[in-house]
Protein backbone atom coordinates (compact mmCIF):
# COMPACT_ATOMS: atom_id res chain seq x y z
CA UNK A 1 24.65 18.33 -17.24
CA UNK A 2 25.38 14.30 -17.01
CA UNK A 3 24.51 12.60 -13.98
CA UNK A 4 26.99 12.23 -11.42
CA UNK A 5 28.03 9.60 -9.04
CA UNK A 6 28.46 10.54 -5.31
CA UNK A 7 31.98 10.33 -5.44
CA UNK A 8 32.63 12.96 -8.40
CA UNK A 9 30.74 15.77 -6.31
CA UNK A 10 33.47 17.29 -4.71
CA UNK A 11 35.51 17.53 -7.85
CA UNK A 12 32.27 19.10 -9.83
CA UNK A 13 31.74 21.58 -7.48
CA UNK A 14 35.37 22.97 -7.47
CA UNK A 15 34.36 23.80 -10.99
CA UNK A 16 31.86 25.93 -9.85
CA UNK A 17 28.37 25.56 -8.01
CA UNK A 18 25.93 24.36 -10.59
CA UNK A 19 22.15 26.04 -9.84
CA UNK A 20 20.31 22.48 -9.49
CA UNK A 21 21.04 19.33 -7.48
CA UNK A 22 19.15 16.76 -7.08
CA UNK A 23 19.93 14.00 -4.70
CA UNK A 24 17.83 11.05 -4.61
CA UNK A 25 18.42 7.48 -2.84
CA UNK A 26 17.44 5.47 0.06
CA UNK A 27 20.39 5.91 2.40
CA UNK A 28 19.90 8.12 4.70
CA UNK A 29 24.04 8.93 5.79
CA UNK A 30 24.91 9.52 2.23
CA UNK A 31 22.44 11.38 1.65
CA UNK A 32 22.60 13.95 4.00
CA UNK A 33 26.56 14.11 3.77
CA UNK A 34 26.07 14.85 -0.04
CA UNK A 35 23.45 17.58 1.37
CA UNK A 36 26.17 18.93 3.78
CA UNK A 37 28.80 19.17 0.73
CA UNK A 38 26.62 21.22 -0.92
CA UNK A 39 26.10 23.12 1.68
CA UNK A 40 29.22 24.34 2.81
CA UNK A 41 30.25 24.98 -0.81
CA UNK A 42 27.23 27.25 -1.43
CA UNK A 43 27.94 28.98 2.29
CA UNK A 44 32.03 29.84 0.98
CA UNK A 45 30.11 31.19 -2.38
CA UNK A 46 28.01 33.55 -0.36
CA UNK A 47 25.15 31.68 -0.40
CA UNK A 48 24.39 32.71 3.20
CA UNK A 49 20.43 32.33 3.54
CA UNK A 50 18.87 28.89 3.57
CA UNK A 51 15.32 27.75 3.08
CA UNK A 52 13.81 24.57 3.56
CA UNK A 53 10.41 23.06 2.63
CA UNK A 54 8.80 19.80 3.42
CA UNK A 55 6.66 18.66 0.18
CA UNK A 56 4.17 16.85 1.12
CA UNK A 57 0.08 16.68 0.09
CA UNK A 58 -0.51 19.91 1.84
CA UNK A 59 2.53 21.62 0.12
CA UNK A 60 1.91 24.88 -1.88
CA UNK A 61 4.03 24.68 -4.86
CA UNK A 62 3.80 28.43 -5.37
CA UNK A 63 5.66 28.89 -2.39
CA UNK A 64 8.66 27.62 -4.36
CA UNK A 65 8.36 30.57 -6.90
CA UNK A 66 7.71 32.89 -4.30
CA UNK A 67 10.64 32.17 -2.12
CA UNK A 68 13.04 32.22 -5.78
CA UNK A 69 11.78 35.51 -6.82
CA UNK A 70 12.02 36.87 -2.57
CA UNK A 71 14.51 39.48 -2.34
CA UNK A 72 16.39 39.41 1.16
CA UNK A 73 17.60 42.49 3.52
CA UNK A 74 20.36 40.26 4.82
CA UNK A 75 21.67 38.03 2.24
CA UNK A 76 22.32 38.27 -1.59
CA UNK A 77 22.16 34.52 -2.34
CA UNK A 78 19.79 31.73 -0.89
CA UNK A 79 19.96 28.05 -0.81
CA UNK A 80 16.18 26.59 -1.51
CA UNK A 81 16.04 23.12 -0.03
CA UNK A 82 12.82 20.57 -1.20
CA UNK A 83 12.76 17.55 0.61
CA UNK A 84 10.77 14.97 -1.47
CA UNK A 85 10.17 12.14 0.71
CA UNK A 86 7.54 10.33 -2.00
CA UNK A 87 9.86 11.06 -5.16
CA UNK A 88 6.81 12.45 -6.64
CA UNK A 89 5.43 16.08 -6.89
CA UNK A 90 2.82 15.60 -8.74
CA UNK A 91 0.96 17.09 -11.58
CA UNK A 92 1.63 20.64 -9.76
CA UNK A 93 4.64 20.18 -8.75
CA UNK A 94 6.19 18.79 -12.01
CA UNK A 95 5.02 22.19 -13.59
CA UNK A 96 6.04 24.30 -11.03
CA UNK A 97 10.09 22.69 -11.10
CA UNK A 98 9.75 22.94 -15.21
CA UNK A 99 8.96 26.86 -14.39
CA UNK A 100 11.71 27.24 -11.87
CA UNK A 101 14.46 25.61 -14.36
CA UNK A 102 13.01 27.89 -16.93
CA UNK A 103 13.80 31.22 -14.69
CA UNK A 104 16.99 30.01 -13.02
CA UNK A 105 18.58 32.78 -11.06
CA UNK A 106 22.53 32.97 -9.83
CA UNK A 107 21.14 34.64 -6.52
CA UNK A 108 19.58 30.41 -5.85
CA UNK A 109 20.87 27.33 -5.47
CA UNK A 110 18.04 24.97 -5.87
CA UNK A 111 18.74 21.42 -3.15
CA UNK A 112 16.28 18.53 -3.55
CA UNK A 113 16.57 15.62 -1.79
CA UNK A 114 14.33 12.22 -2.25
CA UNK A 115 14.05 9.00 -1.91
CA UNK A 116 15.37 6.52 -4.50
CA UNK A 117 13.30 7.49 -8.06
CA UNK A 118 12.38 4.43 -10.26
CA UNK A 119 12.77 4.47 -14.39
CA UNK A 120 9.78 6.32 -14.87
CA UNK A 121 10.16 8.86 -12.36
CA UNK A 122 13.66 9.63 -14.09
CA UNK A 123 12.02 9.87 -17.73
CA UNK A 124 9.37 12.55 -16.56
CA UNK A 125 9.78 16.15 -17.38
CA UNK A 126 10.40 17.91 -14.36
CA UNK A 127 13.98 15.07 -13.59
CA UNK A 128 14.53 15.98 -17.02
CA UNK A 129 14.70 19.42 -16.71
CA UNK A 130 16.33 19.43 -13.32
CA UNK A 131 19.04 16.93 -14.66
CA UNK A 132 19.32 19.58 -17.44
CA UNK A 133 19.57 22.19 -15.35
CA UNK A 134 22.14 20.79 -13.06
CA UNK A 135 23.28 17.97 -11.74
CA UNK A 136 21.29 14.65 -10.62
CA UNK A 137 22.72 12.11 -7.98
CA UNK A 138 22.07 9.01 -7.75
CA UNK A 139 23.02 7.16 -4.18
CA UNK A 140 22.75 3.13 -3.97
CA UNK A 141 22.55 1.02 -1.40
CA UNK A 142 26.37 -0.39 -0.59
CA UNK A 143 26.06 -3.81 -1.05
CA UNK A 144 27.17 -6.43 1.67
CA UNK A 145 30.80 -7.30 -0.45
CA UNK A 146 31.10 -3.75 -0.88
CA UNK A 147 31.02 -2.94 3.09
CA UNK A 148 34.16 -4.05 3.83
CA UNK A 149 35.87 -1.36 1.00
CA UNK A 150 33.81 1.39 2.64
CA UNK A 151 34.51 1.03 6.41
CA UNK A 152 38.33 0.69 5.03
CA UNK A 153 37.77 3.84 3.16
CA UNK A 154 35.81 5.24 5.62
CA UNK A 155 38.19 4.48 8.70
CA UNK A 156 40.57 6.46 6.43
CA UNK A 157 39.02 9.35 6.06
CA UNK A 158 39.41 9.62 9.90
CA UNK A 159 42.90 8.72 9.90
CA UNK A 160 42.30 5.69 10.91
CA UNK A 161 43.00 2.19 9.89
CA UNK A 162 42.09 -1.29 11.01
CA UNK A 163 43.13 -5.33 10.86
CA UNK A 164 41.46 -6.74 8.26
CA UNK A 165 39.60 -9.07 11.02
CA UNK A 166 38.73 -5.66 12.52
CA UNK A 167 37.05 -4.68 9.64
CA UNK A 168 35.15 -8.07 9.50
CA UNK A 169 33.98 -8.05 13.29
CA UNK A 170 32.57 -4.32 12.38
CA UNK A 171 30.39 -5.12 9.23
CA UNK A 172 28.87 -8.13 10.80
CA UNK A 173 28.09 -5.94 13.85
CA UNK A 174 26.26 -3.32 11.86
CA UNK A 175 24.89 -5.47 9.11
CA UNK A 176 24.86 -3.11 6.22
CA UNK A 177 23.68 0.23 8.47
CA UNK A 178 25.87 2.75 7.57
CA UNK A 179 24.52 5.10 10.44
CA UNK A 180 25.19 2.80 12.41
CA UNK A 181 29.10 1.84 11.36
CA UNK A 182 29.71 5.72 11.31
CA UNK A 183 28.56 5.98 14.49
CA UNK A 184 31.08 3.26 15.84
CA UNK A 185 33.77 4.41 13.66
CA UNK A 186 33.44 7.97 15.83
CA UNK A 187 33.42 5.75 19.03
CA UNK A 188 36.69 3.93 17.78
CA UNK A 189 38.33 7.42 17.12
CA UNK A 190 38.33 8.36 21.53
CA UNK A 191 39.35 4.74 22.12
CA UNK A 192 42.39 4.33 19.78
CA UNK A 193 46.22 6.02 21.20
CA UNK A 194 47.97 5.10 18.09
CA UNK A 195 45.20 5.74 14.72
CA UNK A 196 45.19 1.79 14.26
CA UNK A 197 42.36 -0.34 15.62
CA UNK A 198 43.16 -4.00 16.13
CA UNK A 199 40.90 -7.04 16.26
CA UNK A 200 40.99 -7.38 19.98
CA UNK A 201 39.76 -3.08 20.23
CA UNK A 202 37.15 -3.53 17.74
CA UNK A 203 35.69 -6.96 19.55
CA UNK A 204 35.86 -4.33 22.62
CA UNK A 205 34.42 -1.71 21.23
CA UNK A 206 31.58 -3.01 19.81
CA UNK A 207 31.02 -5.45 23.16
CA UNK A 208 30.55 -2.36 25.29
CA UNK A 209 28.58 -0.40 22.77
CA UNK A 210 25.57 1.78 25.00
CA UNK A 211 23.44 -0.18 27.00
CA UNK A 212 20.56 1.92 24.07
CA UNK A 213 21.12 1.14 20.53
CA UNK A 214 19.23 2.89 17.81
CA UNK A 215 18.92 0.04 15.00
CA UNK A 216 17.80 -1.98 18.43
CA UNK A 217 15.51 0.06 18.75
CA UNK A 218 14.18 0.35 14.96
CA UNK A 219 13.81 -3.96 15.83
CA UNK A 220 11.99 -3.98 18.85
CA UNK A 221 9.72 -1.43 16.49
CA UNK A 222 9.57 -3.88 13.73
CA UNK A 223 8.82 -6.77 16.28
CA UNK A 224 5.99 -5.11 17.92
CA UNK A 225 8.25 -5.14 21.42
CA UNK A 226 5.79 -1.78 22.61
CA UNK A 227 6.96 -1.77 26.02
CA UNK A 228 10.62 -2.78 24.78
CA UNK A 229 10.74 -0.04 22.18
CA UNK A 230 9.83 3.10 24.31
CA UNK A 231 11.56 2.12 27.20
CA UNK A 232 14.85 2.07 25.13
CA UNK A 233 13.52 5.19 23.45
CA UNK A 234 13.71 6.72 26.72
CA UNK A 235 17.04 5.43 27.23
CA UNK A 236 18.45 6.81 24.03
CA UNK A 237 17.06 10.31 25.33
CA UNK A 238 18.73 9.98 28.76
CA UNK A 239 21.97 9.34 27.33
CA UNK A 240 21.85 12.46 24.70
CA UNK A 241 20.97 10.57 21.80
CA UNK A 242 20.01 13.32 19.24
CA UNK A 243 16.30 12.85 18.00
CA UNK A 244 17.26 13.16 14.24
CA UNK A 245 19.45 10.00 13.84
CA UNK A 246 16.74 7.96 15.67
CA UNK A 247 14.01 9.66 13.05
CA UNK A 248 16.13 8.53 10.74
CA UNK A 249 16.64 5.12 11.52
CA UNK A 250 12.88 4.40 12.01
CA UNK A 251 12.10 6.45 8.47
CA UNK A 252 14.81 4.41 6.67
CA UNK A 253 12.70 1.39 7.81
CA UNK A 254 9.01 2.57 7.63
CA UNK A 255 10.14 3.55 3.79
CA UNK A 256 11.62 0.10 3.42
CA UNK A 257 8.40 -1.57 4.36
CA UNK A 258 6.21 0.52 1.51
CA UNK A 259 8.61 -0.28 -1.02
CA UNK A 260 8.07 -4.02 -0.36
CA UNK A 261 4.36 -3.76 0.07
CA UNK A 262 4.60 -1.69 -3.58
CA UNK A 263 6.12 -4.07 -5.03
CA UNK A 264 4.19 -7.10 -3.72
CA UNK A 265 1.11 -5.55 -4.51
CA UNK A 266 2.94 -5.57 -8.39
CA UNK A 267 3.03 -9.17 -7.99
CA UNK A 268 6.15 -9.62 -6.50
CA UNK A 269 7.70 -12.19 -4.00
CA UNK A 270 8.41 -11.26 -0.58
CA UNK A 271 11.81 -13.05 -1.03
CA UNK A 272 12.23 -10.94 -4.02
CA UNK A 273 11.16 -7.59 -2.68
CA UNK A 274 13.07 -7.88 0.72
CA UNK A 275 15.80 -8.41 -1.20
CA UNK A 276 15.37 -5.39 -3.63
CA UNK A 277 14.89 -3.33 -0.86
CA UNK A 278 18.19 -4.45 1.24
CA UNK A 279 16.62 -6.55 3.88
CA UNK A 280 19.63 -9.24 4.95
CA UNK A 281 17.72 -12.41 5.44
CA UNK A 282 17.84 -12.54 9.39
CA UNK A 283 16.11 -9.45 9.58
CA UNK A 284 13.20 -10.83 7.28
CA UNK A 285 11.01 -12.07 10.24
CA UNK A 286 11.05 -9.04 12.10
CA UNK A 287 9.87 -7.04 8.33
CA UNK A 288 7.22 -9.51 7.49
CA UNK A 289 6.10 -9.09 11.21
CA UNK A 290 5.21 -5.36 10.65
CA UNK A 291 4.12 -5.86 6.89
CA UNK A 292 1.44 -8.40 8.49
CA UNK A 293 -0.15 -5.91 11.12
CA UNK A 294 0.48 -2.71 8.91
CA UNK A 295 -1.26 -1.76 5.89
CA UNK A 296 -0.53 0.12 3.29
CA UNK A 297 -2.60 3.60 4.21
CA UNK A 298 -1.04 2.80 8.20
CA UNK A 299 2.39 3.08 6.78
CA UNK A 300 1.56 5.95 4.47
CA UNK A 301 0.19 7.87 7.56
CA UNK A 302 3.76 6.81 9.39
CA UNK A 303 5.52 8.68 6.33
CA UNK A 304 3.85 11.50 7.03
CA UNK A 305 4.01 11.41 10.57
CA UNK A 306 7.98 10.92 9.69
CA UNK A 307 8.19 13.86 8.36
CA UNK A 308 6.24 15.95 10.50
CA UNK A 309 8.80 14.90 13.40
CA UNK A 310 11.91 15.79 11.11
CA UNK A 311 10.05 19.78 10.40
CA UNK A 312 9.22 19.47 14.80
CA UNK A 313 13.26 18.21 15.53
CA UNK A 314 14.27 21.28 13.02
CA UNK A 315 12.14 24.02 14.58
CA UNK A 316 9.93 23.91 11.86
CA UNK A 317 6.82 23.02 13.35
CA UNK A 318 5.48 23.41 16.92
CA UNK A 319 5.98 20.37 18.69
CA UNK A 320 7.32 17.98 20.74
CA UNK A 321 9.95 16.12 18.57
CA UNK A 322 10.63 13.16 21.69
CA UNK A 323 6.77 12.90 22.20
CA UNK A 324 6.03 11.98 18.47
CA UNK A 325 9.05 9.91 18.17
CA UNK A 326 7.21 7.46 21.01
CA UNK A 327 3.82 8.00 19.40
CA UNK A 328 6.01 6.90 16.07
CA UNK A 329 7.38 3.49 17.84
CA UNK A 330 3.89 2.65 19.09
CA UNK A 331 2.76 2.81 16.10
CA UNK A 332 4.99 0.75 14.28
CA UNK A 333 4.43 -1.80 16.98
CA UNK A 334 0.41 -1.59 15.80
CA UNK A 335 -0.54 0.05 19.15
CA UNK A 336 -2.02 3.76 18.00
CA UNK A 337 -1.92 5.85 21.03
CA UNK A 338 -4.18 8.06 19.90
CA UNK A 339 -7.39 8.06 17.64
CA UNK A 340 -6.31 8.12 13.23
CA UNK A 341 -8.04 11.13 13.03
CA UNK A 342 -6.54 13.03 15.68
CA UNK A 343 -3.16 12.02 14.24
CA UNK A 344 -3.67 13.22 10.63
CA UNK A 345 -5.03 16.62 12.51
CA UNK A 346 -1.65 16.63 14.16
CA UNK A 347 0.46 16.78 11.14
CA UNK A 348 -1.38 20.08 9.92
CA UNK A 349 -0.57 21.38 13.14
């Protein structure tokens, strides 16, 4: 099967639920509407059982042959979600994939999700075999021309539409965050009588957005604003902010900030990597602020952390998903609120 583009996956799948996807890319809203596709296709094909692992250091890669081969007392076909936050299983888990797209059963439907896969990565054996298999998707960043065309296209899908001076006062609101201009585009959809939003609305709109602003507080993070950042995590709370979009904003950053120190320590620029990695260039003070007080294990031990609150916020793991989101934000601000040691313990936990 040929890679696919994001856009042709609702046409491939009403030809029929392939056995493999593979979704890899570093924005987070695409991403997990791609996911959610899937999902709801597999559901209406009686795929009514879902499982989802976290692959990580500490992952078991024979858990993933276990679980295909599981029979179920409630459920004849099972969805088998890997998310891959690194891109890389390793040595084990490159043979264990090869294995599962050797045995491929119509009773699965094999998810994996990851972040954006270099060259290499996608000339290795086990992408090979999964692109073989069934289908691999690619997600890129949407460039800054290309905003406008999606919040048109976008607005649309809600049965919306906007002045073209709308549009404009939205993408430099949001600066290239598409959580964050789905998020308004929701908002627009209560304030709107008549389906069209005008300059004036949008000006409005975006003037009296919460007094608590997620990508605020993924800044104040970046900056090192401690106080700043968990008081507006609080406030984010108080209001009924869900816990997952706010993981998701800080992850889409803390990932952003080991891709440039990868690259730099490959030689490259700042200017260069910022850029690669879709940093606008007013936002480049506040990343080479947290590059300069994080190292590279620190923000390796954030990943992790990342994903220990995303298994905690899912009911996966025992714990408190609001009290490691502020341990999180401290951390990204340099101030560890508790000891390294105790905070690798707590992501076995």
């Amino acid at each position: 099967m040929a890679k696919l583009r994001p856009e042709q996956l609702q046409s491939n799948i009403k030809k029929g639920l392939l056995p493999v996807y593979l979704i890899s890319g570093d924005e987070p809203l695409l991403a997990q509407e791609l996911c959610d596709t899937l999902r709801i296709a597999a559901r209406k094909a009686g795929y009514t059982e879902r499982e989802v692992h976290q692959v990580d250091r500490s992952f078991d890669w024979i858990s993933l042959n276990d679980s295909a081969n599981a029979l179920s007392l409630f459920s004849e076909k099972k969805i088998i979600e890997l998310n891959i936050p690194s891109g890389k299983p390793g040595a084990e888990g490159s043979k264990a994939l090869n294995a599962y797209c050797e045995n491929l059963s119509d009773d699965n439907l094999l998810l994996i999700n990851t972040a954006k896969l270099d060259q290499s990565q996608q000339r290795s054996k086990w992408f090979k075999a999964l692109d073989k298999a069934g289908a691999t998707i690619q997600i890129w960043p949407i460039k800054t021309a290309q905003l406008p065309q999606w919040i048109s296209q976008r607005l649309s899908s809600e049965g919306l539409s906007a002045d073209p001076q709308a549009i404009e006062v939205l993408c430099a609101r949001v600066e290239g965050n598409l959580l964050a201009a789905a998020q308004e585009i929701e908002k627009l959809k209560l304030l709107t009588d008549d389906n069209h939003i005008s300059t004036e609305l949008m000006s409005s709109a975006v003037a009296n957005s919460a007094r608590y602003d997620i990508f605020d507080l993924a800044d104040k993070a970046l900056n090192g604003q401690a106080e700043a950042c968990v008081r507006t995590l609080q406030g984010l709370k108080s209001e009924g902010t869900d816990a997952i979009p706010i993981l998701w904003a800080l992850a889409r950053e803390i990932r952003c900030l080991n891709q440039i120190t990868h690259a730099q320590t490959q030689g490259q620029h700042f200017d260069r990597a910022a850029k690669s990695a879709g940093v606008w260039d007013n936002r480049k003070p506040l990343v080479r602020a947290a590059l300069q007080r994080l190292s590279p294990p620190q923000l390796e031990l954030l990943m992790r952390k990342a994903n220990g609150i995303d298994r905690a916020a899912k009911g996966m793991r025992k714990a408190d998903a609001w009290s490691e989101l502020a341990d999180l934000c401290l951390c990204l601000c340099g101030k560890n609120s508790i000891h390294p040691a105790l905070q690798r313990l707590s992501l076995t936990l």
